[in-house]
N, C-alpha and C. Protein backbone atom coordinates (compact mmCIF):
# COMPACT_ATOMS: atom_id res chain seq x y z
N UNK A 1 -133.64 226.13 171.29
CA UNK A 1 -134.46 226.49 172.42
C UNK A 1 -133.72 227.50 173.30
N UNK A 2 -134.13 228.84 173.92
CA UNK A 2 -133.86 229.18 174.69
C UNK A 2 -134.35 229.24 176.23
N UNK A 3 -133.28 229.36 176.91
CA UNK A 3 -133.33 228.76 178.04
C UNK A 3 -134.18 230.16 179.11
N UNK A 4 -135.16 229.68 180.03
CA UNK A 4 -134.91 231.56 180.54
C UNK A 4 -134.30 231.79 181.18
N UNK A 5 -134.05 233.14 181.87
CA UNK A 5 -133.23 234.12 182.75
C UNK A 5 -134.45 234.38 183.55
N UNK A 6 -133.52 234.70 184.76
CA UNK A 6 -134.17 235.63 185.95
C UNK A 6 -133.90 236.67 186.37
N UNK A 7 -133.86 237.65 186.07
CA UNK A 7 -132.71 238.90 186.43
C UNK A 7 -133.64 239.41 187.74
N UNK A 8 -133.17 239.88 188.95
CA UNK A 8 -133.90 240.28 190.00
C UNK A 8 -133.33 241.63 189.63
N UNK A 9 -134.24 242.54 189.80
CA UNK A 9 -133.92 244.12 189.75
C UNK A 9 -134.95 244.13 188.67
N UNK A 10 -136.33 244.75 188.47
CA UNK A 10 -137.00 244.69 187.62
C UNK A 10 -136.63 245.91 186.70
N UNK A 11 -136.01 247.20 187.34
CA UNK A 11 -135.42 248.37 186.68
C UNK A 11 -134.15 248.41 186.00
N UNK A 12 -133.68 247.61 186.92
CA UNK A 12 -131.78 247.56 186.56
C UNK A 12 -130.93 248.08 185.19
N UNK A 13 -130.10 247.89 185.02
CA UNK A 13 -129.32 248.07 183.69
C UNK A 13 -129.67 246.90 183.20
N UNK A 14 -129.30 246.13 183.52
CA UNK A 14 -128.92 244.46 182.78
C UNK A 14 -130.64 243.96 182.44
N UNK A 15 -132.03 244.33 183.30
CA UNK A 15 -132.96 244.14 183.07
C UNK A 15 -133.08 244.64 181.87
N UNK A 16 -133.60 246.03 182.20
CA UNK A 16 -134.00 246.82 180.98
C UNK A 16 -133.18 246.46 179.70
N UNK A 17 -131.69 246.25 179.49
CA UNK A 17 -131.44 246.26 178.14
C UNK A 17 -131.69 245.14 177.87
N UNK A 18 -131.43 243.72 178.70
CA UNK A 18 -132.02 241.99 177.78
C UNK A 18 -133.73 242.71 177.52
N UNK A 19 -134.25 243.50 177.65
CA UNK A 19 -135.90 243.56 177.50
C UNK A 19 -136.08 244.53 176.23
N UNK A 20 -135.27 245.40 176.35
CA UNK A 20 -135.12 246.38 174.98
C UNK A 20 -134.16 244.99 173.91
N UNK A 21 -133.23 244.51 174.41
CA UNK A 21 -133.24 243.76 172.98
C UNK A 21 -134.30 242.69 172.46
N UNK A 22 -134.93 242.56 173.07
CA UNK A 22 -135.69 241.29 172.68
C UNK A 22 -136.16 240.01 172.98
N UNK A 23 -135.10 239.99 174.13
CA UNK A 23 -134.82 238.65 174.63
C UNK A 23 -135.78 238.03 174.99
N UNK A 24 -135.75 236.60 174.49
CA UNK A 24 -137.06 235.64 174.83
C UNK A 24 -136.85 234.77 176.23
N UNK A 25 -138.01 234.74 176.48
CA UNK A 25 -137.76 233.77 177.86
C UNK A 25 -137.27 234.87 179.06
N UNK A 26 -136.97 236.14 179.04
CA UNK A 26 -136.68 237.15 180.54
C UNK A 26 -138.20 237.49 181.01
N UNK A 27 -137.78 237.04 182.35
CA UNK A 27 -138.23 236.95 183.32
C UNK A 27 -137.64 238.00 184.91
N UNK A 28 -137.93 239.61 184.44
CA UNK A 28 -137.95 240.41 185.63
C UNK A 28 -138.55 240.38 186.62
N UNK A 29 -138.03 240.29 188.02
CA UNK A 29 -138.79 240.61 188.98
C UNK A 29 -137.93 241.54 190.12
N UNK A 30 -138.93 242.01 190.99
CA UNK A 30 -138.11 243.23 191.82
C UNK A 30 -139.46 242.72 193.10
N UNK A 31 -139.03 244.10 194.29
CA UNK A 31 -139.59 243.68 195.38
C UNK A 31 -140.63 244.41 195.00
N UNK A 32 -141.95 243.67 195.45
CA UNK A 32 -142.52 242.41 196.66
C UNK A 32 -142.20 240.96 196.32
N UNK A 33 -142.08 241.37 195.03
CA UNK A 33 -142.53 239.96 194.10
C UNK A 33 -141.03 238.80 194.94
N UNK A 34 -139.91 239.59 194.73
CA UNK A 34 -138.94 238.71 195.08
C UNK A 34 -138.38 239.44 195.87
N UNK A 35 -137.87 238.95 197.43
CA UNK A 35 -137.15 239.50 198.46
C UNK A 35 -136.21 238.70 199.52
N UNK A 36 -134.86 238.91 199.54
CA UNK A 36 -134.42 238.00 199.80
C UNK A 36 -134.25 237.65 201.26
N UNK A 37 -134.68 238.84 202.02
CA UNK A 37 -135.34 239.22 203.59
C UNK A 37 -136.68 238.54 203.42
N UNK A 38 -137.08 238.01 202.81
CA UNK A 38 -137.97 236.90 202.90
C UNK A 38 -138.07 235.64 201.65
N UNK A 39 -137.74 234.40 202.27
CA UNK A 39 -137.25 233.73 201.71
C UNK A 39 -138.12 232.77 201.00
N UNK A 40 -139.53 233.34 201.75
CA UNK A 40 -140.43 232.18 200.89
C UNK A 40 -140.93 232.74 199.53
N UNK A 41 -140.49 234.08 199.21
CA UNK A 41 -140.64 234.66 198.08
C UNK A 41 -139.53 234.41 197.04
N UNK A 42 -138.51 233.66 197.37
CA UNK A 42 -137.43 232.92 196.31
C UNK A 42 -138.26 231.71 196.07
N UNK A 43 -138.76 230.88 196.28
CA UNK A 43 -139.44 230.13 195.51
C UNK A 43 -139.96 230.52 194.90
N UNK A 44 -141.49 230.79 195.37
CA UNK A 44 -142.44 231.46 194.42
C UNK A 44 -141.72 232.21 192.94
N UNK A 45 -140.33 232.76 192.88
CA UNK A 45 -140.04 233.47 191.91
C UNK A 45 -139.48 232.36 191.07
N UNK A 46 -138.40 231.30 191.67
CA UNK A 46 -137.98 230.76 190.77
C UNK A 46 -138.87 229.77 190.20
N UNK A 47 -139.86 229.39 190.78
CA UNK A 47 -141.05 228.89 189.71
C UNK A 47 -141.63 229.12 188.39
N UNK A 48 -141.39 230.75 188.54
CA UNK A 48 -142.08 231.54 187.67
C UNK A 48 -141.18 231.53 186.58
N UNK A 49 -139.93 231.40 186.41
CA UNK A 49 -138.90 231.36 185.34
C UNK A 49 -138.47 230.27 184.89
């Protein structure tokens, strides 16, 4: 079983290449979706992963 990831930076380095390899279970998000100047949007994200 793999486990998922959350990588915040939906563009990033580390996003984009776990997504070009394949990786199952990644889970990108970037702002609006996740912001850490607002904190009720860290839930909502880590739900999602």
């Amino acid at each position: 079983m793999v486990s998922p990831i959350l990588v915040i930076g939906q563009s990033g380095q580390l996003a984009t290449a776990l997504a070009m390899a394949g990786r199952p279970g990644l889970h990108r998000l970037g702002r609006p979706a996740i912001d850490f100047d607002r904190p009720e949007t860290l839930d909502a994200a880590l739900e999602t992963a």
